[in-house]
N, C-alpha and C. Protein backbone atom coordinates (compact mmCIF):
# COMPACT_ATOMS: atom_id res chain seq x y z
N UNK A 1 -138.04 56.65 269.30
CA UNK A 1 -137.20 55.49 269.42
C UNK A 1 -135.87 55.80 268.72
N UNK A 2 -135.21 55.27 269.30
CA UNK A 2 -133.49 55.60 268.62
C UNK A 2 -133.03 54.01 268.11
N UNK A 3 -132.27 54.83 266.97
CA UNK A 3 -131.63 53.61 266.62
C UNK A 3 -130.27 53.54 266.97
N UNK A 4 -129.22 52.28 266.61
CA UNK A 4 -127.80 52.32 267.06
C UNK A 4 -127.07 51.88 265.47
N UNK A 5 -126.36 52.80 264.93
CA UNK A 5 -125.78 52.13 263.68
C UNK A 5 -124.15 52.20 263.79
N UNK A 6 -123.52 51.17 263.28
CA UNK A 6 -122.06 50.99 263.17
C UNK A 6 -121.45 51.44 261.80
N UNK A 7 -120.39 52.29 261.95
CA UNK A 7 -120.07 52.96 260.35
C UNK A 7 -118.03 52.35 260.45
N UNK A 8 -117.99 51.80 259.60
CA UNK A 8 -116.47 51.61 259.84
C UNK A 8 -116.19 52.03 258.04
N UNK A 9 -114.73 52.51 258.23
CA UNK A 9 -113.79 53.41 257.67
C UNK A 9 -112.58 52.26 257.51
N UNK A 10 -112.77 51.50 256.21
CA UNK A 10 -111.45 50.46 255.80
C UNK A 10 -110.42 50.75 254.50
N UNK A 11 -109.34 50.08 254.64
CA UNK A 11 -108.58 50.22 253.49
C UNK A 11 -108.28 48.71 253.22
N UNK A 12 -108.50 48.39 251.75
CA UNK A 12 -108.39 46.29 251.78
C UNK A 12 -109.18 45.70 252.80
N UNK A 13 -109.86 46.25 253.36
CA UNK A 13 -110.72 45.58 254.30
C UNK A 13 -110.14 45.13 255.84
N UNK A 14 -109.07 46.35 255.87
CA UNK A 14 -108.39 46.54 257.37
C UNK A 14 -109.38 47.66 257.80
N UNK A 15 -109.76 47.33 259.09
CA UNK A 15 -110.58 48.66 259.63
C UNK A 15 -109.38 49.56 260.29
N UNK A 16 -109.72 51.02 259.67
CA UNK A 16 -108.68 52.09 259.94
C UNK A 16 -109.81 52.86 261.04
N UNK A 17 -111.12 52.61 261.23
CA UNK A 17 -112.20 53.76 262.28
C UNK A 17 -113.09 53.37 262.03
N UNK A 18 -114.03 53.56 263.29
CA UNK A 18 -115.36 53.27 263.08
C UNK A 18 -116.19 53.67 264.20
N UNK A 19 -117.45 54.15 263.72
CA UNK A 19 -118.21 55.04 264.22
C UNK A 19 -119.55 54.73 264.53
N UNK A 20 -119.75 55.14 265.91
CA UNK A 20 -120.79 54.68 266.29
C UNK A 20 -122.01 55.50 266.46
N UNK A 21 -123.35 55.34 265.86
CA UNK A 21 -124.08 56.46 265.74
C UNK A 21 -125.17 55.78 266.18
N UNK A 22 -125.70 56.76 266.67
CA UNK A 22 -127.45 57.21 267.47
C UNK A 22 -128.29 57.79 266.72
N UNK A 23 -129.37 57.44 266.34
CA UNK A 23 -130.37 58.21 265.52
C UNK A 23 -131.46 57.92 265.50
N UNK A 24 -132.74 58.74 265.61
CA UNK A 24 -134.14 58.53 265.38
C UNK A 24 -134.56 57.93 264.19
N UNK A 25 -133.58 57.96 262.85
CA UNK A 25 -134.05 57.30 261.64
C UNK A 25 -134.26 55.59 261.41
N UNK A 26 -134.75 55.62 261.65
CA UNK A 26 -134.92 53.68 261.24
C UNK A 26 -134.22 53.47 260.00
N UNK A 27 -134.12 51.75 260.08
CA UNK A 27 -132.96 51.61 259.30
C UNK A 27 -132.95 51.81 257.68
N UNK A 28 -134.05 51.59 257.41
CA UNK A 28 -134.13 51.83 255.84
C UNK A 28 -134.38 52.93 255.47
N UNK A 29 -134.59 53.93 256.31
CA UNK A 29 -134.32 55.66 255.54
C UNK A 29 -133.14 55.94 256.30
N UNK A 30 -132.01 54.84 256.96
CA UNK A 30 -130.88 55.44 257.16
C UNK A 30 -129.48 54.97 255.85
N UNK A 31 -130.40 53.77 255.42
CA UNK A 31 -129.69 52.65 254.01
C UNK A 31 -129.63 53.85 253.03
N UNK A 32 -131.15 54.67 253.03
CA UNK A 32 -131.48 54.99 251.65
C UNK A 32 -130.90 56.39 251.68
N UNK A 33 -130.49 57.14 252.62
CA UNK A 33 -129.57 58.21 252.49
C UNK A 33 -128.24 58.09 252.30
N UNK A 34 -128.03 57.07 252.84
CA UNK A 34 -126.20 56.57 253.15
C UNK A 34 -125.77 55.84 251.46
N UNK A 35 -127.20 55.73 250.36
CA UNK A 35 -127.18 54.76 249.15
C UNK A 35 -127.19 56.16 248.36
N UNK A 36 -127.86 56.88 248.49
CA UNK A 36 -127.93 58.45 248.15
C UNK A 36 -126.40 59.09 247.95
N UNK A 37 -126.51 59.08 249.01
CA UNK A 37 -124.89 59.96 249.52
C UNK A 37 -123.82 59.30 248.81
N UNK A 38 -123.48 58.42 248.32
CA UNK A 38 -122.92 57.33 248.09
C UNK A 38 -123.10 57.19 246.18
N UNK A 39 -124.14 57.37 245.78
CA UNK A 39 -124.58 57.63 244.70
C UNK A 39 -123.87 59.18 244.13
N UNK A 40 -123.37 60.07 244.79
CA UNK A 40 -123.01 61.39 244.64
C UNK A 40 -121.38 60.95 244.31
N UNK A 41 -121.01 59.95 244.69
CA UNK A 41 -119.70 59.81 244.18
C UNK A 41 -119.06 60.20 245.34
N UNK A 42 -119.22 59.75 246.73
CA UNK A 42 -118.62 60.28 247.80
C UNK A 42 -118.66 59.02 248.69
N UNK A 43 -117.65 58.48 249.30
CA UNK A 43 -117.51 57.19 249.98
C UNK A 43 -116.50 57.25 251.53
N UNK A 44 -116.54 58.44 251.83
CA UNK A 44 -115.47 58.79 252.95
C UNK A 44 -116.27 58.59 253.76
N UNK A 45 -116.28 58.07 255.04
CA UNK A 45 -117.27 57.75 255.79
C UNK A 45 -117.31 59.41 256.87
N UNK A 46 -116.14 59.96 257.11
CA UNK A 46 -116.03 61.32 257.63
C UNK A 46 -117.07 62.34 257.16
N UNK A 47 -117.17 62.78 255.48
CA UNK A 47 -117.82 62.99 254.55
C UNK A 47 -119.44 63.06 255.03
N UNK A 48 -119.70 61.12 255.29
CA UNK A 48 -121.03 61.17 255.22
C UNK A 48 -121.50 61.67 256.89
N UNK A 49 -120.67 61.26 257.82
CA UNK A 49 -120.91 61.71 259.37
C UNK A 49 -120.87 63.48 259.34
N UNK A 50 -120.05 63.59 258.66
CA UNK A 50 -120.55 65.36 258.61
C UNK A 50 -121.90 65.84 257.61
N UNK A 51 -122.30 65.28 256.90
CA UNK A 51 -123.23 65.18 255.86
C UNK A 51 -125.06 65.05 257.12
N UNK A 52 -124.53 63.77 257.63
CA UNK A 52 -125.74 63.67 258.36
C UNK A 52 -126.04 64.49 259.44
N UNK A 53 -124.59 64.98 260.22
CA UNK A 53 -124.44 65.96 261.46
C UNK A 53 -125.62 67.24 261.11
N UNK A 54 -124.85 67.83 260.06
CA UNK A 54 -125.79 69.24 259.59
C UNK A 54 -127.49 68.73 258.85
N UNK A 55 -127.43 67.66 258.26
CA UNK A 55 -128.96 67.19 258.07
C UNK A 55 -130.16 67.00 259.05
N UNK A 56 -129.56 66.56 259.99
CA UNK A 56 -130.24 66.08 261.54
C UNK A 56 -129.26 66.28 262.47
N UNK A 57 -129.44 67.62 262.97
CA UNK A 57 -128.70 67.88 263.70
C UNK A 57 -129.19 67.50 265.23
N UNK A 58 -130.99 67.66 265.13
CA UNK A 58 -131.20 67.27 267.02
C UNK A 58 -131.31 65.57 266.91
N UNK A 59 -131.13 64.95 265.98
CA UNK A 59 -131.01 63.26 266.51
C UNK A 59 -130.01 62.62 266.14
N UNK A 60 -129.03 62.77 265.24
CA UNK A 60 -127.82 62.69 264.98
C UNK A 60 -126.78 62.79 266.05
N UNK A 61 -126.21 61.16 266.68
CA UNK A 61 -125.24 61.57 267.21
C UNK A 61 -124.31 60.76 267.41
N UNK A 62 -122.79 60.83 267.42
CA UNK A 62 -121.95 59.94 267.64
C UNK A 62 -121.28 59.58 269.38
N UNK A 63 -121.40 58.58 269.55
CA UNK A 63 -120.88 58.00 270.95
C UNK A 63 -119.25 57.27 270.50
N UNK A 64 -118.74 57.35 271.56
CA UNK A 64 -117.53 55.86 271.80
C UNK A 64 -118.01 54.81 273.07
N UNK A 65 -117.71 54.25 272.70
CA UNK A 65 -117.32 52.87 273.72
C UNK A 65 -115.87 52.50 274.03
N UNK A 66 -115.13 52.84 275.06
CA UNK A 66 -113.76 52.42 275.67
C UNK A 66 -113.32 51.10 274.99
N UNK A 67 -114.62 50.13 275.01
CA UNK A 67 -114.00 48.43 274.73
C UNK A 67 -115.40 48.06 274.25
N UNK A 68 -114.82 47.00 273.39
CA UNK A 68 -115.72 46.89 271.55
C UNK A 68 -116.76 45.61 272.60
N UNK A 69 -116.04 45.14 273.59
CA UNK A 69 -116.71 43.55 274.23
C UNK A 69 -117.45 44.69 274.89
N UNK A 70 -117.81 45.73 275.40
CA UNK A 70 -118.91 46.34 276.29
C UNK A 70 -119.82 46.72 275.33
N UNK A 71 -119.38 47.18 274.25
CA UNK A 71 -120.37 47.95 273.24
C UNK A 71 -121.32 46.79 272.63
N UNK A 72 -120.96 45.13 272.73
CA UNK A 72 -121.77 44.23 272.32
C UNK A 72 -122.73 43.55 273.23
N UNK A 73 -122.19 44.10 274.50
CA UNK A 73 -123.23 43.40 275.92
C UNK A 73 -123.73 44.35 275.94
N UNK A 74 -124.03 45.63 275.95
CA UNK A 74 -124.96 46.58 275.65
C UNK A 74 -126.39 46.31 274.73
N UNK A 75 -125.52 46.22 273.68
CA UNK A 75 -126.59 45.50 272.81
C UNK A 75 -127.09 44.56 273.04
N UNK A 76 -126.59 43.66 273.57
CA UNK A 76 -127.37 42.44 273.75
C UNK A 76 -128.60 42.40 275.13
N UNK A 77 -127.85 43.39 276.32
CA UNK A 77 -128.39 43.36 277.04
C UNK A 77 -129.81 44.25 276.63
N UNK A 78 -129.80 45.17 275.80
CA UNK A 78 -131.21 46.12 275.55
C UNK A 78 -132.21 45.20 274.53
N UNK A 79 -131.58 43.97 274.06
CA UNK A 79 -132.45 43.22 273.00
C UNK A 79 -132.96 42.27 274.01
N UNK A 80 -132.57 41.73 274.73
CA UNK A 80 -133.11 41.31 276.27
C UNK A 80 -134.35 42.06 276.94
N UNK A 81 -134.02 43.34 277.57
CA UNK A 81 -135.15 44.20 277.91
C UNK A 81 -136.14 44.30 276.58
N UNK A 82 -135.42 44.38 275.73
CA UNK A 82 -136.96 44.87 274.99
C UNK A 82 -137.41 43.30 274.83
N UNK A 83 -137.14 42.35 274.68
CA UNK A 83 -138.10 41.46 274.67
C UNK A 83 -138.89 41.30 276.27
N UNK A 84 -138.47 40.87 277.00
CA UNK A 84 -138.76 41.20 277.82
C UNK A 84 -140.26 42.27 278.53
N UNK A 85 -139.65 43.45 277.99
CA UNK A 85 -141.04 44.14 278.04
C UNK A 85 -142.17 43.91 277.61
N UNK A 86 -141.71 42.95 275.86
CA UNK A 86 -142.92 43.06 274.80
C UNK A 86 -143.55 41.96 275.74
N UNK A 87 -142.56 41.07 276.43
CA UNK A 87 -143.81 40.27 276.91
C UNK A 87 -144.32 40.38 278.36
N UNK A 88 -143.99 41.63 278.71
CA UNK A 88 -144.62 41.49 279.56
C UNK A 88 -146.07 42.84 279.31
N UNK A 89 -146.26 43.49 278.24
CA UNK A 89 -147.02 43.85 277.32
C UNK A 89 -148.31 42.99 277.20
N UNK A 90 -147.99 41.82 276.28
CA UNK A 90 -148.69 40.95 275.88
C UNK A 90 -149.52 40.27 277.31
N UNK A 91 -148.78 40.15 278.46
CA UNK A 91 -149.38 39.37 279.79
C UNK A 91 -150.45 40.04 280.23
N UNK A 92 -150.68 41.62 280.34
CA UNK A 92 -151.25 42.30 281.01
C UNK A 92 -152.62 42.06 280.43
């Protein structure tokens, strides 16, 4: 199963980048590396995307989305299917 995580890169809390990542890690051993990494005295979000690249290199991966309104009907639309499935799981 893959996960989808959002990494944004601010200054005063203007977003200057942000990054969209794919990964087999679920979310709380993706918190507890990114709390790790972060703990080292290192907060560049570039930093930690190259950090994780060479850590996990076959599930580690970054995508774009053209437009931020597609990248949220995406999501919404796969939280749809997966319910969806679960119930049609449960029917059988």
């Amino acid at each position: 199963m893959s996960y989808t995580y959002n990494l944004y890169s601010s200054e005063q809390l203007g977003f200057s980048k942000s990054y969209h990542i794919r990964t087999e890690l679920p979310p709380h051993k993706f918190r507890a590396i990114m709390m790790e990494f972060r703990r080292g005295g290192e907060h560049d979000p570039q930093s930690f995307i190259q950090y994780m690249t060479q850590q996990f290199p076959d599930s580690f991966q970054l995508f774009d989305y053209d437009d931020v309104v597609q990248f949220d009907a995406d999501q919404e639309n796969s939280a749809i299917l997966a319910n969806l499935l679960d119930q049609s799981d449960t029917t059988i």
